[in-house]
Structure formats: structure tokens, C-alpha cells
N, C-alpha and C. Protein backbone atom coordinates (compact mmCIF):
# COMPACT_ATOMS: atom_id res chain seq x y z
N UNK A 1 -18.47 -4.67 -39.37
CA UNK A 1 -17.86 -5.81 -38.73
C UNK A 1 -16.89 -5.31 -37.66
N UNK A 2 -17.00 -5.50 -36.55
CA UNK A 2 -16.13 -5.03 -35.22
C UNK A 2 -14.66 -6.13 -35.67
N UNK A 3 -13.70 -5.34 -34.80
CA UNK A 3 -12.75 -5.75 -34.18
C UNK A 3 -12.64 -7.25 -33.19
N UNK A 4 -11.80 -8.04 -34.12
CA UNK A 4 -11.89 -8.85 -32.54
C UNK A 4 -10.78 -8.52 -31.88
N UNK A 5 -11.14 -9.14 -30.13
CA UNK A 5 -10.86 -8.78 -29.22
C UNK A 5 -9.07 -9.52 -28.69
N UNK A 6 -8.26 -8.64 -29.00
CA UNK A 6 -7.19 -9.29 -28.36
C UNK A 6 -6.78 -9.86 -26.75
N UNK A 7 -5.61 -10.30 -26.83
CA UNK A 7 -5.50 -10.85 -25.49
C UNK A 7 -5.62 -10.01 -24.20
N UNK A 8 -6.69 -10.66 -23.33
CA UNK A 8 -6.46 -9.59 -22.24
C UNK A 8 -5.45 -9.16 -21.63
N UNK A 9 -4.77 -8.11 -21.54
CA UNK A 9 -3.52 -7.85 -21.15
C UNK A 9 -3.45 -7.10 -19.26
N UNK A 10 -2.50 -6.76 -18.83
CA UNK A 10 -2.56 -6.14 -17.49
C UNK A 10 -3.02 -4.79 -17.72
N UNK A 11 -3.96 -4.26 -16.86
CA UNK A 11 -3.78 -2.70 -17.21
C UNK A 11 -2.72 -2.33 -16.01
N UNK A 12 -2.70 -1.24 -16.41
CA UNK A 12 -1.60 -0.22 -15.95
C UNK A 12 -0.07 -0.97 -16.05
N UNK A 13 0.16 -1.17 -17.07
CA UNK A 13 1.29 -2.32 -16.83
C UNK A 13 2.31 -1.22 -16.78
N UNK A 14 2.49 -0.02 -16.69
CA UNK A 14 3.44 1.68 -16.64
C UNK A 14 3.73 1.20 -14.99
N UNK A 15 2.62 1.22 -14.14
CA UNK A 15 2.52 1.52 -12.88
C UNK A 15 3.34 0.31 -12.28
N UNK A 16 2.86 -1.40 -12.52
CA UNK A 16 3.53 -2.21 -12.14
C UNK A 16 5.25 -2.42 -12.57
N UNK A 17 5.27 -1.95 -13.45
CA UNK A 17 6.92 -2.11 -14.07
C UNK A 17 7.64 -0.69 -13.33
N UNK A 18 6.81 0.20 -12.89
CA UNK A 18 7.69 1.17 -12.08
C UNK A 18 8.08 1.08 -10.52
N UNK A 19 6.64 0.04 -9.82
CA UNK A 19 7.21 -0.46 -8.57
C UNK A 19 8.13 -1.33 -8.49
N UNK A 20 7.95 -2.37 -9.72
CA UNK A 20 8.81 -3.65 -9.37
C UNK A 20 10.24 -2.78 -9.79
N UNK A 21 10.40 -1.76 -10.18
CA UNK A 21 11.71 -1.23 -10.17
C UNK A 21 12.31 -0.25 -9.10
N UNK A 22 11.29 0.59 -8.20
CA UNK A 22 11.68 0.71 -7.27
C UNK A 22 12.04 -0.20 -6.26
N UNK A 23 10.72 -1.20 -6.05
CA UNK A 23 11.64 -2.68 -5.53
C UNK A 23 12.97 -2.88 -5.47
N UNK A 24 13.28 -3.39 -6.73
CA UNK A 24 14.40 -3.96 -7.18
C UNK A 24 15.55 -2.51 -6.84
N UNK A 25 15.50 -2.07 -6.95
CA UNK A 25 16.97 -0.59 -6.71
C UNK A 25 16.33 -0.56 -5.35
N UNK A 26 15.69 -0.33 -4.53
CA UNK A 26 15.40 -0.33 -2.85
C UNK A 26 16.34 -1.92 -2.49
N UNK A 27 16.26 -3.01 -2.87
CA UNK A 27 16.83 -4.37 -2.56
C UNK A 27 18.36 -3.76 -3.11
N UNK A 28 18.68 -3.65 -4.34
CA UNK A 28 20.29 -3.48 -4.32
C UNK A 28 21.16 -2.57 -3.61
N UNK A 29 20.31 -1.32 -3.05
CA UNK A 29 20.89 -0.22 -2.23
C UNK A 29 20.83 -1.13 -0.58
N UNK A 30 19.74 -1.50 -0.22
CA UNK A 30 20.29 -2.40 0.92
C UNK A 30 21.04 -3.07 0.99
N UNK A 31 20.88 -4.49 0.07
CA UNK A 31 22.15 -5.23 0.30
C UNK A 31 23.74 -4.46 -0.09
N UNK A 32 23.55 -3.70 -0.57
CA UNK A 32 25.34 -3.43 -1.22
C UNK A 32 25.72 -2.69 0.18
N UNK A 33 24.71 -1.94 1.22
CA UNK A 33 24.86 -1.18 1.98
C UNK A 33 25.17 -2.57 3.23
N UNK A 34 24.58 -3.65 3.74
CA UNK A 34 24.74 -4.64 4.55
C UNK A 34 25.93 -4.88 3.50
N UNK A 35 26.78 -5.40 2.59
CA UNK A 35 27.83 -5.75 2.28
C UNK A 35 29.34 -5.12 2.36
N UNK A 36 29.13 -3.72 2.21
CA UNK A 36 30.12 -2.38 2.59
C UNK A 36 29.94 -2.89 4.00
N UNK A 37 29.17 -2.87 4.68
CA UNK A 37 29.31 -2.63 6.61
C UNK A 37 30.49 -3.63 6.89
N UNK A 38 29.60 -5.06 6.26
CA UNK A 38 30.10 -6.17 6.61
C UNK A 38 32.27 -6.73 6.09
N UNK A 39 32.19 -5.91 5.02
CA UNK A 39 33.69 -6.06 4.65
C UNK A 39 34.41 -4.72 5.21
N UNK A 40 33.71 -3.85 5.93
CA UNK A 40 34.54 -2.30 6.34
C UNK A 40 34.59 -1.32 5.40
N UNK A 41 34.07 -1.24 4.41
CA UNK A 41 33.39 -0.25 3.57
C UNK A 41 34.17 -0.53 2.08
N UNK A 42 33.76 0.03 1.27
CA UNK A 42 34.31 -0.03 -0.45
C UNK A 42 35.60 0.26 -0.70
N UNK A 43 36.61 -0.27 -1.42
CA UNK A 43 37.62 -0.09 -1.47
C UNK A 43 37.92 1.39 -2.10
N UNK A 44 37.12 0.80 -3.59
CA UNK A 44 36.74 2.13 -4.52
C UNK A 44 36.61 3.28 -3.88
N UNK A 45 35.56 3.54 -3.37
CA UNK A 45 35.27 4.87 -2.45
C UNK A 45 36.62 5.57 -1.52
N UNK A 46 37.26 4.60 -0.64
CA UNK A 46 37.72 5.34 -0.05
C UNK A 46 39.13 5.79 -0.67
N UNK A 47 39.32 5.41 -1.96
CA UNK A 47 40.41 6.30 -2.84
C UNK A 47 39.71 7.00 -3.60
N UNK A 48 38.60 7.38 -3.48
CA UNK A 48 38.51 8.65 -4.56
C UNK A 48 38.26 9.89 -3.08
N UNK A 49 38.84 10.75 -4.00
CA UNK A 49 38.75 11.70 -3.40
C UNK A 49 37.94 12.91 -2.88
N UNK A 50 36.74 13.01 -3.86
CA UNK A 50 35.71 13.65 -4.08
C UNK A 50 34.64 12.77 -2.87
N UNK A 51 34.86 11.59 -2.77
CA UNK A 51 33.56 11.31 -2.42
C UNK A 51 33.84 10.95 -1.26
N UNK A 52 32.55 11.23 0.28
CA UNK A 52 31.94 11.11 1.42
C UNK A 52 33.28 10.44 2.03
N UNK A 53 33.32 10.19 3.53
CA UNK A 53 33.84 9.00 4.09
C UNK A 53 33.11 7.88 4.00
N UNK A 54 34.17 6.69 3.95
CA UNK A 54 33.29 5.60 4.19
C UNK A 54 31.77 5.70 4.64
N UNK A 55 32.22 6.40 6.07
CA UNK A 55 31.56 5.47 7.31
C UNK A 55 30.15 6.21 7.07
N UNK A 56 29.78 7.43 6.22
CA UNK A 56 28.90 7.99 5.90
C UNK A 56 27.90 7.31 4.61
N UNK A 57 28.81 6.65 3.72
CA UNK A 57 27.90 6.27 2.49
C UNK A 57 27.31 4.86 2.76
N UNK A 58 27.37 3.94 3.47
CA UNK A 58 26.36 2.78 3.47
C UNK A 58 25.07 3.91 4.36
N UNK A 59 25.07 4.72 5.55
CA UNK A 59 23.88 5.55 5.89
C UNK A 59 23.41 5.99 4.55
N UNK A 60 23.90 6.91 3.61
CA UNK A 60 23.19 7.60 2.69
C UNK A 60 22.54 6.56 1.88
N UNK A 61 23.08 5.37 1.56
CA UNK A 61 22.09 4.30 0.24
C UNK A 61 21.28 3.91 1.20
N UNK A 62 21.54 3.56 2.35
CA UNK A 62 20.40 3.13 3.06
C UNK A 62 18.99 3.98 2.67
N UNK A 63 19.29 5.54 3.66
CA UNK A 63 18.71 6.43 3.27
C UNK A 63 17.55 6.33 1.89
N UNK A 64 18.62 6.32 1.15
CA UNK A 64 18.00 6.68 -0.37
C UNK A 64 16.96 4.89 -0.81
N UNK A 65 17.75 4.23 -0.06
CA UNK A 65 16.94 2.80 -0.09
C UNK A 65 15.40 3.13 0.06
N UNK A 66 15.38 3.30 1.82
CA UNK A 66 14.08 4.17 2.62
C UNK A 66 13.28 4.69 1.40
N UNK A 67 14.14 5.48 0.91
CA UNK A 67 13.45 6.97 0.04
C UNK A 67 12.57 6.04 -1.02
N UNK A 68 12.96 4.81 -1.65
CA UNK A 68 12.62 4.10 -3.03
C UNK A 68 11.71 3.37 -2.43
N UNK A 69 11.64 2.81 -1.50
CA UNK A 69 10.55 1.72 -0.84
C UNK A 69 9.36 3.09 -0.17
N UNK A 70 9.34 3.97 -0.15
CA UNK A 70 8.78 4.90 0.55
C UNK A 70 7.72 5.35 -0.75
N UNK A 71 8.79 5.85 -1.62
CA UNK A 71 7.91 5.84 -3.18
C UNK A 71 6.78 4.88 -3.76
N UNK A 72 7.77 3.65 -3.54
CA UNK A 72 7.08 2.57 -4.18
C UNK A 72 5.51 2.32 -3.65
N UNK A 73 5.66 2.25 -1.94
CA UNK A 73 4.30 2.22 -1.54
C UNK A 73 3.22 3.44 -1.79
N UNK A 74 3.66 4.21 -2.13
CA UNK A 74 3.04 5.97 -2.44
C UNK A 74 2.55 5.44 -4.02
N UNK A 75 3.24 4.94 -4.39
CA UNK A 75 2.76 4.94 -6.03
C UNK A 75 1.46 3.53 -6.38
N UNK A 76 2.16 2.85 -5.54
CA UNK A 76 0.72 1.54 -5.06
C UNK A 76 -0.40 1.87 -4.45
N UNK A 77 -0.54 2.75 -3.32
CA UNK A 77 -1.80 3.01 -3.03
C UNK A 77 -2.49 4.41 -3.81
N UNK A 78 -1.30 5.20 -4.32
CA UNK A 78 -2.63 6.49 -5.31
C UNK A 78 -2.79 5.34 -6.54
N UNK A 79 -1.92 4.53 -7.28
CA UNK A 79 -2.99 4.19 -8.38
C UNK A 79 -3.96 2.69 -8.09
N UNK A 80 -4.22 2.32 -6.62
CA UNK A 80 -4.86 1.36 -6.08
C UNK A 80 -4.28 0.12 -7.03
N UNK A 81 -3.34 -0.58 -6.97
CA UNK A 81 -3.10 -1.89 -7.15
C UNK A 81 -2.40 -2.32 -6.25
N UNK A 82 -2.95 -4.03 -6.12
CA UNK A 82 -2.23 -4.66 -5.16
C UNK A 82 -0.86 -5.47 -4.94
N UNK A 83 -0.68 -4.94 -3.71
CA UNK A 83 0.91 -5.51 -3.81
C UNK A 83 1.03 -7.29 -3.34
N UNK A 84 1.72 -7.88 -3.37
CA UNK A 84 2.01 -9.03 -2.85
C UNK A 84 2.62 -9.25 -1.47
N UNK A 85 2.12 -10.25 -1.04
CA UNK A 85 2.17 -10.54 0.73
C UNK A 85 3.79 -10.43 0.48
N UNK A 86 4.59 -11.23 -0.22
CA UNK A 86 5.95 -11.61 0.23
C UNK A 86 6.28 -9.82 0.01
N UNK A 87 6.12 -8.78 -0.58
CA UNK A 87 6.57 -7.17 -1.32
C UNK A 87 5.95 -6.44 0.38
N UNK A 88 4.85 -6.86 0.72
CA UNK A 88 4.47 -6.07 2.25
C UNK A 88 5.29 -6.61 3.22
N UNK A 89 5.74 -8.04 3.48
CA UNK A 89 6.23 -8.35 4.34
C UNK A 89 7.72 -8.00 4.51
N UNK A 90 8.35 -7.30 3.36
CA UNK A 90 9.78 -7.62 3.48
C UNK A 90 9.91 -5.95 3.97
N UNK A 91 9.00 -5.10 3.66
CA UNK A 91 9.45 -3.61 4.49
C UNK A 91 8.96 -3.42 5.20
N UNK A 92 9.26 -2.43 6.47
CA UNK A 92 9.00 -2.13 7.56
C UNK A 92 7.49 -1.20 7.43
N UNK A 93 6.39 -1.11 7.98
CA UNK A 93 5.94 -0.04 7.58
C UNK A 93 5.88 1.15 8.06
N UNK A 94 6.77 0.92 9.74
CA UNK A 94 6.83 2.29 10.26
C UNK A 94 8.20 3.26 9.92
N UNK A 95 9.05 2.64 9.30
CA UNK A 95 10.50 3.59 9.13
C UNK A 95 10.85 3.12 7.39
N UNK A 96 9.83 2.41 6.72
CA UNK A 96 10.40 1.97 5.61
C UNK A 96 11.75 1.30 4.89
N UNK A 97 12.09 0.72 6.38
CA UNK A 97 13.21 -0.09 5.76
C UNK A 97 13.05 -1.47 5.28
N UNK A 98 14.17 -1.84 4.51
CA UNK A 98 14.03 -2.99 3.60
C UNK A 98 14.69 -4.24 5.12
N UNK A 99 13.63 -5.02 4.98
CA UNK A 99 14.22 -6.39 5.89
C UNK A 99 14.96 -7.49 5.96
N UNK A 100 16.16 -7.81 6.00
CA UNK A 100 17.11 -8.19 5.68
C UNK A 100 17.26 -8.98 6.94
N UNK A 101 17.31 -10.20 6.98
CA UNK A 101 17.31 -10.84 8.34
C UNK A 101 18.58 -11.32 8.75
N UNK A 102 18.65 -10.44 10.21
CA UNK A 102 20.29 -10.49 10.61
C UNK A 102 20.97 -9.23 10.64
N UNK A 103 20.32 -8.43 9.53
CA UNK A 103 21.10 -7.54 9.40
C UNK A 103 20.28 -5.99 9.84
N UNK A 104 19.17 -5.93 9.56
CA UNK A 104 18.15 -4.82 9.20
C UNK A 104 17.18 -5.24 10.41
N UNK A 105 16.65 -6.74 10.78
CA UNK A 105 15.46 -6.92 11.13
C UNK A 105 16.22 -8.36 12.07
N UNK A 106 15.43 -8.43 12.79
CA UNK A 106 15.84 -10.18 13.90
C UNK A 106 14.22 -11.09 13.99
N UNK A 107 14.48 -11.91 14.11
CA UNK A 107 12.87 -12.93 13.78
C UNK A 107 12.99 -13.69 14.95
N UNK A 108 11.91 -14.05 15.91
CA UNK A 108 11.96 -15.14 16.66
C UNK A 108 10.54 -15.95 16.47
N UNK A 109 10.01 -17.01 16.88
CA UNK A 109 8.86 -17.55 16.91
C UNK A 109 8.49 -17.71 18.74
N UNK A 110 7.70 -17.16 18.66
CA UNK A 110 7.26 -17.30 20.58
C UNK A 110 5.52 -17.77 19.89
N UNK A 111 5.22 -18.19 21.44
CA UNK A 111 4.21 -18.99 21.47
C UNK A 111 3.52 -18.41 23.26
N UNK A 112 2.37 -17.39 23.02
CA UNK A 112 1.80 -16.68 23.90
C UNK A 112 0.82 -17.95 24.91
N UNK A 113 0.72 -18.94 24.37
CA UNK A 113 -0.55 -19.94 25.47
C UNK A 113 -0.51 -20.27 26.28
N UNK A 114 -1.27 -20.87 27.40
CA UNK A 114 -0.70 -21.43 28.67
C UNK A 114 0.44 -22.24 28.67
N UNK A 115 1.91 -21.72 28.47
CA UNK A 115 2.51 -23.01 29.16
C UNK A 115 3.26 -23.41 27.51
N UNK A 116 3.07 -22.37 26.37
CA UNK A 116 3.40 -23.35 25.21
C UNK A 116 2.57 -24.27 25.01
N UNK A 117 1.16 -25.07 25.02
CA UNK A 117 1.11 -26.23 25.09
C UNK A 117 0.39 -25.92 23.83
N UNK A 118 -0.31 -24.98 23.14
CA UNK A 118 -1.06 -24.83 21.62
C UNK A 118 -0.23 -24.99 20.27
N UNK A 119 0.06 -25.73 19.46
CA UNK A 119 1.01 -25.82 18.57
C UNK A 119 0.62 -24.84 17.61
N UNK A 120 -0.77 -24.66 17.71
CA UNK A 120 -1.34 -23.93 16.34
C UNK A 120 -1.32 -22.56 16.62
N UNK A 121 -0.75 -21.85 17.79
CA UNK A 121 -0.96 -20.67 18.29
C UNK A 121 0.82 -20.02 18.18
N UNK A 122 1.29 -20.56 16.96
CA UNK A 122 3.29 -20.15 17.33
C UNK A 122 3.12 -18.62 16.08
N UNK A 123 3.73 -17.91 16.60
CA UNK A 123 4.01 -17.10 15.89
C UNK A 123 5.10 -16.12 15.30
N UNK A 124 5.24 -16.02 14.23
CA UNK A 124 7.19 -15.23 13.96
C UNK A 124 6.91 -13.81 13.95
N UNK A 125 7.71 -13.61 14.76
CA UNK A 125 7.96 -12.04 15.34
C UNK A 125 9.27 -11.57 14.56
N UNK A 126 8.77 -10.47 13.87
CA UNK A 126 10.34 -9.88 13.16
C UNK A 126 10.29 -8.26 14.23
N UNK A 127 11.22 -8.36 14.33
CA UNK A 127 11.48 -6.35 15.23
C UNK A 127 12.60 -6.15 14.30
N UNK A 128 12.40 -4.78 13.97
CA UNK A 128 13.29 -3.82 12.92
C UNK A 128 14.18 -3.76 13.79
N UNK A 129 15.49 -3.48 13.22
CA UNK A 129 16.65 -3.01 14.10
C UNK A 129 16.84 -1.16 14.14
N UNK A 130 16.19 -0.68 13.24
CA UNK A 130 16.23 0.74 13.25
C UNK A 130 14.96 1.44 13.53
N UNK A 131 13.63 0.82 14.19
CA UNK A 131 13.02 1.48 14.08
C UNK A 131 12.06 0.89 16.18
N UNK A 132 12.39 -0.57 15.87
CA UNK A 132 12.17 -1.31 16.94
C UNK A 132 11.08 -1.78 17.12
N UNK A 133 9.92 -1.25 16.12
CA UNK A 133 8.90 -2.34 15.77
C UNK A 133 8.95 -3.74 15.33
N UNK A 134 7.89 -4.40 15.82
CA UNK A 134 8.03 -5.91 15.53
C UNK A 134 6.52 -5.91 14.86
N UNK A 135 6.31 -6.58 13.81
CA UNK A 135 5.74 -7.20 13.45
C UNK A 135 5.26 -8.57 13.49
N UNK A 136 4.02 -8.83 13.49
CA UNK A 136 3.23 -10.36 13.89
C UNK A 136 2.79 -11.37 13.37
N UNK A 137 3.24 -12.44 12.83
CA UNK A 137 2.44 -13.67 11.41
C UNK A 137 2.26 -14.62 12.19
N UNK A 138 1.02 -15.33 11.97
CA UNK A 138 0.93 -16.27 12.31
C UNK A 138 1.76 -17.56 11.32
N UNK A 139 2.20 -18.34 12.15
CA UNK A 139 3.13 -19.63 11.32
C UNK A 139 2.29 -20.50 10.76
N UNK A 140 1.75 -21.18 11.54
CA UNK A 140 0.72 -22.89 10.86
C UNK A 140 -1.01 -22.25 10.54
N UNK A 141 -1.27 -21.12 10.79
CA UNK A 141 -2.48 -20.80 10.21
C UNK A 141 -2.84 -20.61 8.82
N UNK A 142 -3.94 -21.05 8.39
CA UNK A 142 -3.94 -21.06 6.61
C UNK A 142 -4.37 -19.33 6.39
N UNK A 143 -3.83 -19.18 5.18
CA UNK A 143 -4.10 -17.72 4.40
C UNK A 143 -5.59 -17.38 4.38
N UNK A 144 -5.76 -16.14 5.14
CA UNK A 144 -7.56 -16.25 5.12
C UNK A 144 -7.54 -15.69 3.23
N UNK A 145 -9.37 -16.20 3.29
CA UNK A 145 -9.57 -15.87 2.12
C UNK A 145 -10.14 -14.38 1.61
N UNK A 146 -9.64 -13.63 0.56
CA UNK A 146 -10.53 -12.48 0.78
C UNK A 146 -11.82 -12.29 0.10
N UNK A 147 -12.54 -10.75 1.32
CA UNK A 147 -13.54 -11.31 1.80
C UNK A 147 -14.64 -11.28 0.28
N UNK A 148 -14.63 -10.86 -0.99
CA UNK A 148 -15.15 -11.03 -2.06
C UNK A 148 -15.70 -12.45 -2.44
N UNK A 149 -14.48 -12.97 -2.17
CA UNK A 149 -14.77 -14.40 -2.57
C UNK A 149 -15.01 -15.75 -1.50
N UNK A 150 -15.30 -15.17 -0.38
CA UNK A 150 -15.91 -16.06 0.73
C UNK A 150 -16.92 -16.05 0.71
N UNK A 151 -17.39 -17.22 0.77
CA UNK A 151 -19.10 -17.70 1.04
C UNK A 151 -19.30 -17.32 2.41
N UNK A 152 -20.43 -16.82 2.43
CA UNK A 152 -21.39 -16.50 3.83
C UNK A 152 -22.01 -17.64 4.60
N UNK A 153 -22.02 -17.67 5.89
CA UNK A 153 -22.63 -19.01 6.46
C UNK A 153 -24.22 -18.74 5.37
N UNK A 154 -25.33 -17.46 5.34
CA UNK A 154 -26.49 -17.29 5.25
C UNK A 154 -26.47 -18.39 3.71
N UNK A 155 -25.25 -17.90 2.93
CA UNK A 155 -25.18 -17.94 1.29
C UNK A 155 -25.33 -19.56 1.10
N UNK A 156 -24.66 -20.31 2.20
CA UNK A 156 -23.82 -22.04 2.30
C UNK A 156 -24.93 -22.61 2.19
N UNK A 157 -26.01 -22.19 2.71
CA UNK A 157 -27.50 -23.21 3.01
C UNK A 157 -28.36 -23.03 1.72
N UNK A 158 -28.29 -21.60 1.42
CA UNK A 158 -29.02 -21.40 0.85
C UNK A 158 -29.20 -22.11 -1.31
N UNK A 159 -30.23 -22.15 -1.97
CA UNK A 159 -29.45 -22.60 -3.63
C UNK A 159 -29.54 -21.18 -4.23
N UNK A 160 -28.88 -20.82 -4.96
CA UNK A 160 -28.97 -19.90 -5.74
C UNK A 160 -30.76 -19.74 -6.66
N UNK A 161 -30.98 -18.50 -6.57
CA UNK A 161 -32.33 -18.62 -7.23
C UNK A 161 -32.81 -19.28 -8.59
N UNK A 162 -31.65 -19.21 -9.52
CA UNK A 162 -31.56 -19.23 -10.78
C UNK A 162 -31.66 -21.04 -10.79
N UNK A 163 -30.72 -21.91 -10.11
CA UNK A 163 -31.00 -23.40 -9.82
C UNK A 163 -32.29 -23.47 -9.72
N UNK A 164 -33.19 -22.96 -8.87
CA UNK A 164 -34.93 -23.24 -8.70
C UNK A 164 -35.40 -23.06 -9.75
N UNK A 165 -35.27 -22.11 -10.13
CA UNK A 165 -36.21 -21.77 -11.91
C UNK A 165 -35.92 -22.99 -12.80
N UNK A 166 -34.48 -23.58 -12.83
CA UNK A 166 -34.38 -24.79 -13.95
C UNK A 166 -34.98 -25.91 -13.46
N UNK A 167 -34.92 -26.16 -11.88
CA UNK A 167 -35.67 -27.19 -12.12
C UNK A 167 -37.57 -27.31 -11.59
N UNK A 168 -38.29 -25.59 -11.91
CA UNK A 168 -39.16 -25.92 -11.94
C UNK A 168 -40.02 -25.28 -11.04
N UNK A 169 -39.22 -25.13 -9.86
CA UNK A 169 -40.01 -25.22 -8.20
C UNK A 169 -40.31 -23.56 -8.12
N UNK A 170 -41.28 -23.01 -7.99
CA UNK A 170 -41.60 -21.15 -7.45
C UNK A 170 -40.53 -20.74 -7.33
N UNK A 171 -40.38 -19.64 -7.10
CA UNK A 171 -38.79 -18.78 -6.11
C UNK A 171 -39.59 -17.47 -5.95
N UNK A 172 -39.01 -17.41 -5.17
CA UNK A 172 -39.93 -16.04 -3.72
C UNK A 172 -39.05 -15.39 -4.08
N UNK A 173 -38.60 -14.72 -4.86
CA UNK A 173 -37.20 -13.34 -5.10
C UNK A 173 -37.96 -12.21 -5.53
């Protein structure tokens, strides 16, 4: 008598719980690093004595930010799982910085058509502030589908072979 079969679970669930944690420590080393800039650096820090100047340690978490989002994508594509649109969109992919709008990255929406006059043609432009690439999304266009699970114009016309056999009719396969 076999085993029954428990709940299907995630595989590699090692691999996903180690990006979403580089994630997550790549996001807190940015923001704490945009928050030091923004108040003139850590209070803490600049009374101890041992450690950096200020004006050096929001560069180094940055840095080490880079370093964790740099990993993270290294560890997603050797064990091939996929990441999520909102996890690609928020880092840079040419300098690996984390995108922080305002602070890291600037967004505009321009509209390339004759004249502005295409509504469906607007698009948000983010440019890194450290690296000066911009990246391209379209705004009002729907999410294409991927391509596994798109029907083929040839496939749309056609019935599946297995429909003909039930109800009867030859099939040329």
C-alpha cells in the first residue's frame, strides 16, 4: 500500500526564503542610508569613536546594499526561479541599485507621438540617479501574456483532435 500524497508544497523553498532576505536587508540598508543623508547623518555614529565619518557610512550601506541586490539576482538566475515584476522593477539592472523614488531614481511619464495626441502610447520613464540609465514601462498597456500559455492565431481556429474523436467525425493526425 503506497503513501499518500501530501500537500504540494514550493520546491526550493531554501532558495526563495534566501532572496526574499536579501531583498529585505538590500531595502533596509537603502532606506536607513536615504534617512542618515536626509537628517545629516546618525547621531550614534558620530560619537563613537572607532567608527568611519559620517559622511562615509550612508556610501558604504549603500555599497553593501548594491552588494545584497547583486547577490540576490545571482542566486535567482543559477537556481532558475522567477522573480516578480514589482522585485525586477524596483532595482536598477545596470549599477544594482535599489530604487527609491526621489531619492535613488526620478520618474517622469512622456508621451513620444505626433503631438501627444495617442493616450495609449504614455510611458513612465525612471533614470537612476547613480548610474543614469532610464528605464521604459508602458502605463495603460495590458500585461502581455507569457508565451506558454498564449493561444496561437493557427491553434484559435483550429478543435483540438481529441473533441473530433468524441463526437465521431475521422481526424487526419
Amino acid at each position: 500500500m503506497a503513501k499518500a500524497k501530501g500537500p504540494a508544497g514550493v520546491s526550493n523553498r531554501h532558495i526563495y526564503s534566501r532572496v526574499s532576505y536579501l531583498h529585505q536587508a538590500a531595502h533596509y540598508l537603502a532606506l536607513s542610508t536615504t534617512h542618515k543623508t536626509a537628517t545629516g547623518g546618525n547621531s550614534q555614529v558620530a560619537r563613537d569613536k572607532s567608527a568611519t565619518t559620517p559622511s562615509q557610512t550612508p556610501n558604504a550601506e549603500m555599497n553593501l546594499s548594491r552588494q545584497y541586490l547583486s547577490n540576490m539576482r545571482s542566486v535567482s538566475l543559477k537556481a532558475v526561479i522567477r522573480q516578480s515584476r514589482n522585485m525586477k522593477q524596483e532595482v536598477c539592472k545596470f549599477c544594482d541599485t535599489l530604487q527609491i523614488e526621489g531619492e535613488t531614481c526620478h520618474s517622469s511619464v512622456e508621451n513620444r507621438s505626433k503631438g501627444g495626441r495617442k493616450p495609449w502610447a504614455d510611458i513612465l520613464v525612471v533614470r537612476c540617479v547613480s548610474c543614469g540609465h532610464a528605464k521604459r514601462y508602458p502605463v495603460s498597456a495590458p500585461k502581455q501574456i507569457r508565451k506558454p500559455l498564449r493561444v496561437s492565431k493557427k491553434d484559435a481556429g483550429k478543435e483540438p483532435a481529441t473533441e473530433k474523436l468524441d463526437q465521431g467525425l475521422p481526424c487526419a493526425t
